[in-house]
C-alpha atoms as a PDB file:
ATOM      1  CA  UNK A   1       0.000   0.000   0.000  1.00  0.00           C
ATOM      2  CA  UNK A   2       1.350   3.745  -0.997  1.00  0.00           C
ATOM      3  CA  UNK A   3       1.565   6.273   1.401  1.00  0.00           C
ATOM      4  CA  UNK A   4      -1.319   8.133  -0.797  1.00  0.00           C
ATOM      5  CA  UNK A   5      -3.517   5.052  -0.608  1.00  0.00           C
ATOM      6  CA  UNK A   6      -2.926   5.084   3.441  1.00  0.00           C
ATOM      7  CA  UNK A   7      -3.761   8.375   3.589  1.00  0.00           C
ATOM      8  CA  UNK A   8      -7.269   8.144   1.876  1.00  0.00           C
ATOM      9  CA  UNK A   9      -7.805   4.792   3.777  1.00  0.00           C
ATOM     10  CA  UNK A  10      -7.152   6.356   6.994  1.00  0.00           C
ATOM     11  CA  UNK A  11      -9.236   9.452   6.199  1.00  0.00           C
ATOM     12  CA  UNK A  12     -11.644   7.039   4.668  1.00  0.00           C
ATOM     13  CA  UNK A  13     -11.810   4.962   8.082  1.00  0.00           C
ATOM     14  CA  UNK A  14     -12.277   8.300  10.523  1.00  0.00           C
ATOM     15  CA  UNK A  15     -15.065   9.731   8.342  1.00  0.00           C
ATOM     16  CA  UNK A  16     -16.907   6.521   8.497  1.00  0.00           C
ATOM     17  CA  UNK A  17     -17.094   5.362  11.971  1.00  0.00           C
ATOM     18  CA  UNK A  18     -19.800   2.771  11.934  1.00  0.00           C
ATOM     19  CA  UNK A  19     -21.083   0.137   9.609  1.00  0.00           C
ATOM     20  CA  UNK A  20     -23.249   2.612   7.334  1.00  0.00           C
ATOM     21  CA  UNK A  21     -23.014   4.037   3.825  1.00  0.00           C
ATOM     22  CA  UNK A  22     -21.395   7.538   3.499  1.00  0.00           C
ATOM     23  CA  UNK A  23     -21.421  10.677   0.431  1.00  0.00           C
ATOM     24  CA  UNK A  24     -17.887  11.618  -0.159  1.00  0.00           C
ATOM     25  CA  UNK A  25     -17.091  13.581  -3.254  1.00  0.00           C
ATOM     26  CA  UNK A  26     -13.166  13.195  -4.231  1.00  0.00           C
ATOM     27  CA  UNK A  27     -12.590  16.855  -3.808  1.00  0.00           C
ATOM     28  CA  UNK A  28     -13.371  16.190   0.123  1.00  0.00           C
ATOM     29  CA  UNK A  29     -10.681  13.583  -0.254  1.00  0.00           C
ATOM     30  CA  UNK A  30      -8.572  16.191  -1.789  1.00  0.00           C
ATOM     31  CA  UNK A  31      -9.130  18.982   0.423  1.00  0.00           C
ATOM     32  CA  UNK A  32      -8.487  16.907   3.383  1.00  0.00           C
ATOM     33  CA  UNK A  33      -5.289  15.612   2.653  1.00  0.00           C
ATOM     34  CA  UNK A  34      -4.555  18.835   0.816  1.00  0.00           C
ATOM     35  CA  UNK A  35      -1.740  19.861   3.369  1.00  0.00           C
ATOM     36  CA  UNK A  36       0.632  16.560   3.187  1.00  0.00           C
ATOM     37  CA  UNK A  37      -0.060  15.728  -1.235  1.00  0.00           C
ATOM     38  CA  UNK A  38      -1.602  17.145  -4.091  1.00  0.00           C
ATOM     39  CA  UNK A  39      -4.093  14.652  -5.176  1.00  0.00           C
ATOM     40  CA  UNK A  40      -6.048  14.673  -8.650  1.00  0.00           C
ATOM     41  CA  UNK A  41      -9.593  13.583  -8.951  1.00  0.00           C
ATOM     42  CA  UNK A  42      -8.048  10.790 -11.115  1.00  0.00           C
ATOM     43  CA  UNK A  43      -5.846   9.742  -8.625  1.00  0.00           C
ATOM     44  CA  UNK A  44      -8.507   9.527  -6.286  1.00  0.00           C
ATOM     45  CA  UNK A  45     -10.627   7.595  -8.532  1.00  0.00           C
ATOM     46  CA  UNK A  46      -7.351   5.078  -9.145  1.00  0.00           C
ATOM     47  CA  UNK A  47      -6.614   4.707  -5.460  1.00  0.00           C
ATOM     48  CA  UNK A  48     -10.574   3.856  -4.507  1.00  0.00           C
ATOM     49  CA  UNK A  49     -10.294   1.201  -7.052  1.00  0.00           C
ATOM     50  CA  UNK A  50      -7.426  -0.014  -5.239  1.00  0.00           C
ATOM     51  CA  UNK A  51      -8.677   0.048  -2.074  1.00  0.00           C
ATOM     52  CA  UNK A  52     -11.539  -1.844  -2.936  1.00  0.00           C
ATOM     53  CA  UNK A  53      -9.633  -4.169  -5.239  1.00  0.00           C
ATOM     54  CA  UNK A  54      -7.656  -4.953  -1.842  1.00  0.00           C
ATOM     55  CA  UNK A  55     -10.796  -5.882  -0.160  1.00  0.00           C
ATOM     56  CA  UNK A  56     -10.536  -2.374   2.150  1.00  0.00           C
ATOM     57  CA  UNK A  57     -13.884  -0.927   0.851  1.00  0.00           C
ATOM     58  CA  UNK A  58     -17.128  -0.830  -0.846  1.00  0.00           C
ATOM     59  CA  UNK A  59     -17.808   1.867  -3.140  1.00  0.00           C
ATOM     60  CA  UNK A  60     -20.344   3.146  -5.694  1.00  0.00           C
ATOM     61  CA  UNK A  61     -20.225   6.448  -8.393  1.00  0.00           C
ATOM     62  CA  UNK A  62     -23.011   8.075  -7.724  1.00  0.00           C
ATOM     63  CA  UNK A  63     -23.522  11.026 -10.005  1.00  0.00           C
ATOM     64  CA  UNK A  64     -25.173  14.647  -9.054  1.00  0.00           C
ATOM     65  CA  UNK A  65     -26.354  18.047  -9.867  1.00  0.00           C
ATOM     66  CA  UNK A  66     -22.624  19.065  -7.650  1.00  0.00           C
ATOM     67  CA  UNK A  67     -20.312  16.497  -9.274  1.00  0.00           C
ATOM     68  CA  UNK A  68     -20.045  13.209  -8.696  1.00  0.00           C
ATOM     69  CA  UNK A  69     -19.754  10.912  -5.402  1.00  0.00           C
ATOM     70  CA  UNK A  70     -18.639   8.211  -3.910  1.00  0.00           C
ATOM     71  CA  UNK A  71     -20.800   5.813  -2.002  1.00  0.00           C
ATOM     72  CA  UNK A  72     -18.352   4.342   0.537  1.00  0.00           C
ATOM     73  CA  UNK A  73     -19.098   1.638   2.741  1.00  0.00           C
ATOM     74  CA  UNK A  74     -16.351  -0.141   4.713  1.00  0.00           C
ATOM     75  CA  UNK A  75     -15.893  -3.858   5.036  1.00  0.00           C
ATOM     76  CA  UNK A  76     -14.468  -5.904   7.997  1.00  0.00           C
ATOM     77  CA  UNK A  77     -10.611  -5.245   7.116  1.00  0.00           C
ATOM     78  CA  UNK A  78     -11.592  -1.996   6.191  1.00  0.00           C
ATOM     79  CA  UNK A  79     -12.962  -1.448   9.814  1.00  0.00           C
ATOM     80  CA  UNK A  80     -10.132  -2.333  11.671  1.00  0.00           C
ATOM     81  CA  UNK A  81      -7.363  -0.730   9.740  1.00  0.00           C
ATOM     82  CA  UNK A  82      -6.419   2.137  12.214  1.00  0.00           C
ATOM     83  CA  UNK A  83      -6.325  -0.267  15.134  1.00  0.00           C
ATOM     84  CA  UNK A  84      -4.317  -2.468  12.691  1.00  0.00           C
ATOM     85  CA  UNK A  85      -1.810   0.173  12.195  1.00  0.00           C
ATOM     86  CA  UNK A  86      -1.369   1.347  15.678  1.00  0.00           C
ATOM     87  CA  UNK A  87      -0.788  -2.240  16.396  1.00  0.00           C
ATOM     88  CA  UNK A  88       1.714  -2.925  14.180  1.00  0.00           C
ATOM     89  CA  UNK A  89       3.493   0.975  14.741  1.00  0.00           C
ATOM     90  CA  UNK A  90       3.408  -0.150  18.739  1.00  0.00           C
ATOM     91  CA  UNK A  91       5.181  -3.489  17.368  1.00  0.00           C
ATOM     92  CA  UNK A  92       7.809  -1.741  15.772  1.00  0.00           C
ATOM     93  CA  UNK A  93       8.572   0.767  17.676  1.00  0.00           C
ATOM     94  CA  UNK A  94       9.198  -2.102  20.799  1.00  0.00           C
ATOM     95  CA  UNK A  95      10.980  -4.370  18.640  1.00  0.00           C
ATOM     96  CA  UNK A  96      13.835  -1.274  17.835  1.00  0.00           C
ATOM     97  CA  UNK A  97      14.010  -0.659  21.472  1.00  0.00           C
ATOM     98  CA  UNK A  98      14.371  -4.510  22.188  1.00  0.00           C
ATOM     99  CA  UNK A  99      17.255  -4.052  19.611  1.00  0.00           C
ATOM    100  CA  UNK A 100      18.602  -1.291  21.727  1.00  0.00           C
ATOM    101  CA  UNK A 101      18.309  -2.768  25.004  1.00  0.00           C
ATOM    102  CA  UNK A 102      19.995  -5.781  23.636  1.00  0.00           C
ATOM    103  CA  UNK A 103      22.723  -4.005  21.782  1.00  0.00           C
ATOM    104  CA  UNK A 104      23.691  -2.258  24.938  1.00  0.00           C
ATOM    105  CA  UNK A 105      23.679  -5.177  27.310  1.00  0.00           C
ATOM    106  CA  UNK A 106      25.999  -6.961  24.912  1.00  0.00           C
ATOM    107  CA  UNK A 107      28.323  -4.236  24.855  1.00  0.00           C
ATOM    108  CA  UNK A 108      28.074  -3.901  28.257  1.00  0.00           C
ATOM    109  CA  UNK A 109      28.882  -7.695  28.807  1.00  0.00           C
ATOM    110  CA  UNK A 110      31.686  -6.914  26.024  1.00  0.00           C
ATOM    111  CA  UNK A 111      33.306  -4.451  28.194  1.00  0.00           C
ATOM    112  CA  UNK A 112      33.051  -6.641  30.996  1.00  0.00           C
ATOM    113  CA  UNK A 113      35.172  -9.394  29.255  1.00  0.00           C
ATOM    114  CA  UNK A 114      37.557  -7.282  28.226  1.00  0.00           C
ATOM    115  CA  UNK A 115      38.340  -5.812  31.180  1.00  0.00           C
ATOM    116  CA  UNK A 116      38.594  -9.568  33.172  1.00  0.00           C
ATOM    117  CA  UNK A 117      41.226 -11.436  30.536  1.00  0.00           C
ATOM    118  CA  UNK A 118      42.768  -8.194  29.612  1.00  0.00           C
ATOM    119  CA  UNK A 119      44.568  -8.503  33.151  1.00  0.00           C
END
């Protein structure tokens, strides 16, 4: 997954919070995640195909007077994909500082050795 298509998933998954169907026009999309990219409409279009493709979301054109929407509907991965990723960020983040911890008490012990045949 790109970081464009996380950023539209996780924007997808805070604007719909429960199990029902939601409007979303792509220049929402746009305008919300105007301050980190410059998306395009067909961007948008490409990366809800995506997402859906990868089994994130449901989603219908629906065209209007204003444009034309999305009907977005999450499904079950789709649902859990911020908890999902503040699992896995809490996993990384205490596997590096397993890493540290370990590094350190092996040069620690290092030291230690060092210093009792060096004599």
């Amino acid at each position: 997954m790109t970081k464009k298509e996380r950023m539209v998933m996780s924007y997808l998954c805070n604007k719909c919070q429960q199990k029902r169907t939601y409007l979303i026009s792509p220049q929402e999309i746009t305008q919300a995640l105007s301050k980190k990219f410059v998306l395009s409409v067909e961007e948008i279009d490409e990366i809800m195909v995506t997402l859906s493709n990868e089994n994130y979301i449901d989603f219908v054109v629906s065209d209007s007077k204003k444009g034309y929407y999305y009907c977005v509907n999450l499904k079950k991965s789709g649902q859990s994909y911020n908890a999902d990723t503040r699992k896995n960020r809490r996993t990384f983040g205490l596997l590096v500082l397993r890493s540290m911890f370990l590094a350190t008490v092996s040069f620690v012990f290092g030291i230690i050795l060092k210093a009792i045949f060096k004599s």
